[in-house]
N, C-alpha and C. Protein backbone atom coordinates (compact mmCIF):
# COMPACT_ATOMS: atom_id res chain seq x y z
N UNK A 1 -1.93 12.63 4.97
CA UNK A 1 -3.02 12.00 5.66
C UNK A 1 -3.05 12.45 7.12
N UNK A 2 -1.66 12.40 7.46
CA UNK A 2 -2.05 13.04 9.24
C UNK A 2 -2.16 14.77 9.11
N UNK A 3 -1.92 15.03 8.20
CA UNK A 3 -2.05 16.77 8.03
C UNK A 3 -3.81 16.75 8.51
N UNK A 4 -4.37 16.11 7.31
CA UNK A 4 -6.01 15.89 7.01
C UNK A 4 -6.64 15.90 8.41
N UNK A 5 -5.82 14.23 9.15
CA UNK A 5 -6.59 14.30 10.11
C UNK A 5 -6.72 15.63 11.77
N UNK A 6 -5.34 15.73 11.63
CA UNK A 6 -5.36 16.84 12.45
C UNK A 6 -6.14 17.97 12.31
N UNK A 7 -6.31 18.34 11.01
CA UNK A 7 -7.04 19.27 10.57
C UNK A 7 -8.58 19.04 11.14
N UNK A 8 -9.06 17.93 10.91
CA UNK A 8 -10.33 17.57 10.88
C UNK A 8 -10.83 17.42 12.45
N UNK A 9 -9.92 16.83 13.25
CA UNK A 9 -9.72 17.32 14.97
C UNK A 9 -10.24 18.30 15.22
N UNK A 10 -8.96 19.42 14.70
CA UNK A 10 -9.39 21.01 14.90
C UNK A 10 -10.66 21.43 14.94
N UNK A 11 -10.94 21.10 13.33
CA UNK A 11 -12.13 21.54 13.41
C UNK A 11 -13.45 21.36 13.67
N UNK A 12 -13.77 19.62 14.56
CA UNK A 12 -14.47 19.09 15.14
C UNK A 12 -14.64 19.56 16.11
N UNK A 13 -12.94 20.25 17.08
CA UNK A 13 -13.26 20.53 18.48
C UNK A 13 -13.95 21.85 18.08
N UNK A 14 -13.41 22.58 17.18
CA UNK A 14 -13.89 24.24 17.07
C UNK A 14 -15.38 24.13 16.83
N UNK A 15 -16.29 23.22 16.29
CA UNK A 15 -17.71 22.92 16.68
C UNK A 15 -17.90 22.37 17.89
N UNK A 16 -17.25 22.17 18.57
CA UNK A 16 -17.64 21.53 19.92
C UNK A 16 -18.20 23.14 20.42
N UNK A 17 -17.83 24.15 20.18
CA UNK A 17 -18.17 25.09 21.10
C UNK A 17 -19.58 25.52 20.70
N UNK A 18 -20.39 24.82 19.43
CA UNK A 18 -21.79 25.53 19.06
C UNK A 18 -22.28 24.15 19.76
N UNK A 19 -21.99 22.86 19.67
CA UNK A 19 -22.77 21.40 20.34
C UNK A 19 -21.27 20.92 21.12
N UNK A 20 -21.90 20.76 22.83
CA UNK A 20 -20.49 19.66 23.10
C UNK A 20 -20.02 18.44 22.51
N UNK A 21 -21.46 18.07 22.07
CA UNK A 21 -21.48 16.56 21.09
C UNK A 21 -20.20 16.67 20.17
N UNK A 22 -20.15 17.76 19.87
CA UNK A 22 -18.84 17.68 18.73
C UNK A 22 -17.72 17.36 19.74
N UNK A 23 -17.37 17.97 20.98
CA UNK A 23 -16.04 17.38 21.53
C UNK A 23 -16.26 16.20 21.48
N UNK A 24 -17.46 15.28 22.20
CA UNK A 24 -17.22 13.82 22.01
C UNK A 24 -16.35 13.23 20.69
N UNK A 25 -16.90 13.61 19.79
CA UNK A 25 -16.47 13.31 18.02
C UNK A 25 -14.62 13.47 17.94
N UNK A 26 -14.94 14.43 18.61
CA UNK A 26 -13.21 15.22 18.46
C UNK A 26 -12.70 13.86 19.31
N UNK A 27 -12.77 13.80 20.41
CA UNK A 27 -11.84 12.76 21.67
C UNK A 27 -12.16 11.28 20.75
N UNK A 28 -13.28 10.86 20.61
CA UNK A 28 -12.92 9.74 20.01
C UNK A 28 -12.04 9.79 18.89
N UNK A 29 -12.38 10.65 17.63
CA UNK A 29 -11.10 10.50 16.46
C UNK A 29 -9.61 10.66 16.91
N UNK A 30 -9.60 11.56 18.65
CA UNK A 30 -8.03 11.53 18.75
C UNK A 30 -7.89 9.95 19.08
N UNK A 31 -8.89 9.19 20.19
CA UNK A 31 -8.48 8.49 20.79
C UNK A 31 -8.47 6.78 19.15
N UNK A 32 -9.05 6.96 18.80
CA UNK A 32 -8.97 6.38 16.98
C UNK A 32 -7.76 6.66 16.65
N UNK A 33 -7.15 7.43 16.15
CA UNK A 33 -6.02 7.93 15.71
C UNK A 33 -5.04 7.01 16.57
N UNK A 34 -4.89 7.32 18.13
CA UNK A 34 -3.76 6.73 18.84
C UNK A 34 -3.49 5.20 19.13
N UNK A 35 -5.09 4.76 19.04
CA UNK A 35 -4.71 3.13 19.55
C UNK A 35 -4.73 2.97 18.28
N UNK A 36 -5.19 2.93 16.73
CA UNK A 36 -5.50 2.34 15.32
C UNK A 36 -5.48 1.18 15.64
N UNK A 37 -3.76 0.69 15.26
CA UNK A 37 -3.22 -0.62 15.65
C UNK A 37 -3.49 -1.40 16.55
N UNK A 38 -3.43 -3.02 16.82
CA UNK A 38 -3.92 -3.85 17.82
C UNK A 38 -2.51 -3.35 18.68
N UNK A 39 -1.03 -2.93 18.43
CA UNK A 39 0.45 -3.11 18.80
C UNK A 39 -0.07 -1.82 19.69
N UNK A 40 -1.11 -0.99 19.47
CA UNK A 40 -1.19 0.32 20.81
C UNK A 40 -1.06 1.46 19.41
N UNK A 41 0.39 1.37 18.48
CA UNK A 41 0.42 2.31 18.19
C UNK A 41 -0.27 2.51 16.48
N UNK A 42 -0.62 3.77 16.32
CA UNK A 42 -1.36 4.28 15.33
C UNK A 42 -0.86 5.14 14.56
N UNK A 43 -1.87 6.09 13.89
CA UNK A 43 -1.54 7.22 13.37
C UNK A 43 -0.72 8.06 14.05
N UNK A 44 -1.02 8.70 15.09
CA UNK A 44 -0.43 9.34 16.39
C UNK A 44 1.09 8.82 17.14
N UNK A 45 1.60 8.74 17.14
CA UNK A 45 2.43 8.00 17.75
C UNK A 45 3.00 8.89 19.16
N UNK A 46 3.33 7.95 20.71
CA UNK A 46 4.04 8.83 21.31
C UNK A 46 5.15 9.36 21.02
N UNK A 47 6.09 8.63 20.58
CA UNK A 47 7.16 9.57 19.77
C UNK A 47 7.02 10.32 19.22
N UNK A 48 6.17 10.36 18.73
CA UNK A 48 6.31 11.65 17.12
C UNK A 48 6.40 11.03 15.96
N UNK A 49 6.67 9.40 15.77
CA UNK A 49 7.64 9.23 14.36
C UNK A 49 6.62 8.44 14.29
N UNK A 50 6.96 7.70 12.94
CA UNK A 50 5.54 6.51 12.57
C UNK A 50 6.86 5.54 12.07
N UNK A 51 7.61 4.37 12.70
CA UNK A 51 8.13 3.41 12.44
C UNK A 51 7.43 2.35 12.11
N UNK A 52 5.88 2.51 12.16
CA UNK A 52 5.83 1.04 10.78
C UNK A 52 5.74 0.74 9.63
N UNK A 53 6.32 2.06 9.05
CA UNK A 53 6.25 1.64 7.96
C UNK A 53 7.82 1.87 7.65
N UNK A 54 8.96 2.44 8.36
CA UNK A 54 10.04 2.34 8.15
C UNK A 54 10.18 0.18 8.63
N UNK A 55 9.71 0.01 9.44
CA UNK A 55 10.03 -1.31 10.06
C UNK A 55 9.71 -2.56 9.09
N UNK A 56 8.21 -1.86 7.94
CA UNK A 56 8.20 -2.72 6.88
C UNK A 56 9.51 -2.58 6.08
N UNK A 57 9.40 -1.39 5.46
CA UNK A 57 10.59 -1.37 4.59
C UNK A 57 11.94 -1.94 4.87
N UNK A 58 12.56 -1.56 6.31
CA UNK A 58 13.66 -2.29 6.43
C UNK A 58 13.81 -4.00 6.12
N UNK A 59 12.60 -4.35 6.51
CA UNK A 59 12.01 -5.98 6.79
C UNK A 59 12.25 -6.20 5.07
N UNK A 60 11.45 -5.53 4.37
CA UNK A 60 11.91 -5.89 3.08
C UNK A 60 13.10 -5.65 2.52
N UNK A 61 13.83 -5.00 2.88
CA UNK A 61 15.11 -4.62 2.41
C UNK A 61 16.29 -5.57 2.78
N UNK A 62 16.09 -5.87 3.98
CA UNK A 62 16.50 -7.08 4.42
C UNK A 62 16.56 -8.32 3.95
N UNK A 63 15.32 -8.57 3.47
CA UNK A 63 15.08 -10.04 2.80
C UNK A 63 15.46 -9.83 1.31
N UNK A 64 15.36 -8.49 0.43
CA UNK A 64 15.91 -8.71 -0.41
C UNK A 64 17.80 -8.80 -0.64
N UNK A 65 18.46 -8.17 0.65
CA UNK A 65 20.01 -8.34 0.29
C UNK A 65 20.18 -9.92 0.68
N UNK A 66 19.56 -10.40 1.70
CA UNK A 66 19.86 -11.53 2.01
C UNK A 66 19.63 -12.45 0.79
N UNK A 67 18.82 -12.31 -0.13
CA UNK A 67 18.21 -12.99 -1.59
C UNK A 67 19.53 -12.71 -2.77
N UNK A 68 20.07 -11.31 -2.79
CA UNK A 68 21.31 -11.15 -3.63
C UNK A 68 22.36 -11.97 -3.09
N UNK A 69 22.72 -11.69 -1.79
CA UNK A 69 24.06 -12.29 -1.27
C UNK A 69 23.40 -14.03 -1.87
N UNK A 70 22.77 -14.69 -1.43
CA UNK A 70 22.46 -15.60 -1.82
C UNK A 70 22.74 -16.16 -2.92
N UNK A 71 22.01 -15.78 -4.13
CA UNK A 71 22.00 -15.67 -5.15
C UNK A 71 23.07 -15.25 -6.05
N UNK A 72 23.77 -14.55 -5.71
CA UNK A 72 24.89 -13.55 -6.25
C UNK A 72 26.27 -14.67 -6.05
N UNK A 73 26.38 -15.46 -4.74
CA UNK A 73 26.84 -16.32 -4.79
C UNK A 73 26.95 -17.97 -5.53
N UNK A 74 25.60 -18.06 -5.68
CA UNK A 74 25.66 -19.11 -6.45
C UNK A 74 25.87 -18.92 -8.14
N UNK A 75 25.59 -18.11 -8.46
CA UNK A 75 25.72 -17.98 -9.80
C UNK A 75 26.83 -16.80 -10.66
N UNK A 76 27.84 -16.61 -9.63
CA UNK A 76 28.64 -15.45 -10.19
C UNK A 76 29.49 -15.79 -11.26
N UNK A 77 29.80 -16.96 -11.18
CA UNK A 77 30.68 -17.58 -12.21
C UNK A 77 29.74 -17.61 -13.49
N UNK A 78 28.82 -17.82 -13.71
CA UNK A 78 27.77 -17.84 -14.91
C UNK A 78 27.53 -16.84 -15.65
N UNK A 79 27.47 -15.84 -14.71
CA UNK A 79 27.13 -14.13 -14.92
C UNK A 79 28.42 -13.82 -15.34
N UNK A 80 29.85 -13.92 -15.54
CA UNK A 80 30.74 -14.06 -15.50
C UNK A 80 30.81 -14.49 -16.98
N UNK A 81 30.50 -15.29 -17.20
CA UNK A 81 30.64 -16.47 -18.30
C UNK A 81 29.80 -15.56 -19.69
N UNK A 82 28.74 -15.15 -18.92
CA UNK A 82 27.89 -15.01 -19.84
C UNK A 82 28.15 -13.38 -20.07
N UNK A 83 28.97 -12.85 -19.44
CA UNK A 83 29.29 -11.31 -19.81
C UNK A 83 30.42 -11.33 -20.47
N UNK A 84 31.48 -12.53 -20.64
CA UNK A 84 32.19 -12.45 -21.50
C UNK A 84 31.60 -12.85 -22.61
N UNK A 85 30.95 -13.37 -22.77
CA UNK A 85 30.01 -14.12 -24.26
C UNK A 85 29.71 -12.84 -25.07
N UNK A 86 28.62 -12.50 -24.00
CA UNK A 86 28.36 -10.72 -24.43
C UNK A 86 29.27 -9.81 -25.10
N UNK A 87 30.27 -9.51 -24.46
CA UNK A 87 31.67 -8.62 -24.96
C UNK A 87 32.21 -9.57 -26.20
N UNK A 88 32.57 -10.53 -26.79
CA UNK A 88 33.10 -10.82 -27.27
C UNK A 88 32.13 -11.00 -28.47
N UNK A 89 30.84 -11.14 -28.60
CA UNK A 89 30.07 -10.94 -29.72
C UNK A 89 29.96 -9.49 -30.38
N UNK A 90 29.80 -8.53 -29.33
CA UNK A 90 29.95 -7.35 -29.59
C UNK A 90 31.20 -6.67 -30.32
N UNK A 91 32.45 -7.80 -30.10
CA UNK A 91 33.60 -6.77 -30.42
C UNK A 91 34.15 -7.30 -31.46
């Protein structure tokens, strides 16, 4: 998607040189691109990197170990219980 849009930049500004109207087109899609987000940052980022969607993922990743440790604790003895049940029908 940012390949696309860069691309599409390019070649907005490279018509800017038959209508200037096209640079207008060009500066707004950069300036679109950079604010997107209400947080400032967008497609574009000053860094270089796009952390929101690493920042979702961690966020979820997070809430799901915190859900195992949780969970994993309350019921290990059961899981336990019930994997010997398992093995011993089997054997």
């Amino acid at each position: 998607m940012f390949v696309l849009l860069l691309v599409l930049i390019v070649v907005v500004f490279g018509l800017g040189f038959l209508n200037p109207l096209w640079w207008v087109a060009a500066a707004v899609l950069v300036f679109a691109a950079t604010r997107h987000d209400r947080g400032g940052g967008g497609w574009i980022r000053r860094d270089g990197s796009d952390l929101g969607e690493y920042r979702d993922y961690e966020h979820l990743r997070d809430r799901q170990d915190r859900w195992d440790r949780r969970y994993n604790r309350r019921h290990r003895a059961r899981w336990r219980r019930e994997d010997r049940r398992d093995r011993e029908r089997r054997g």
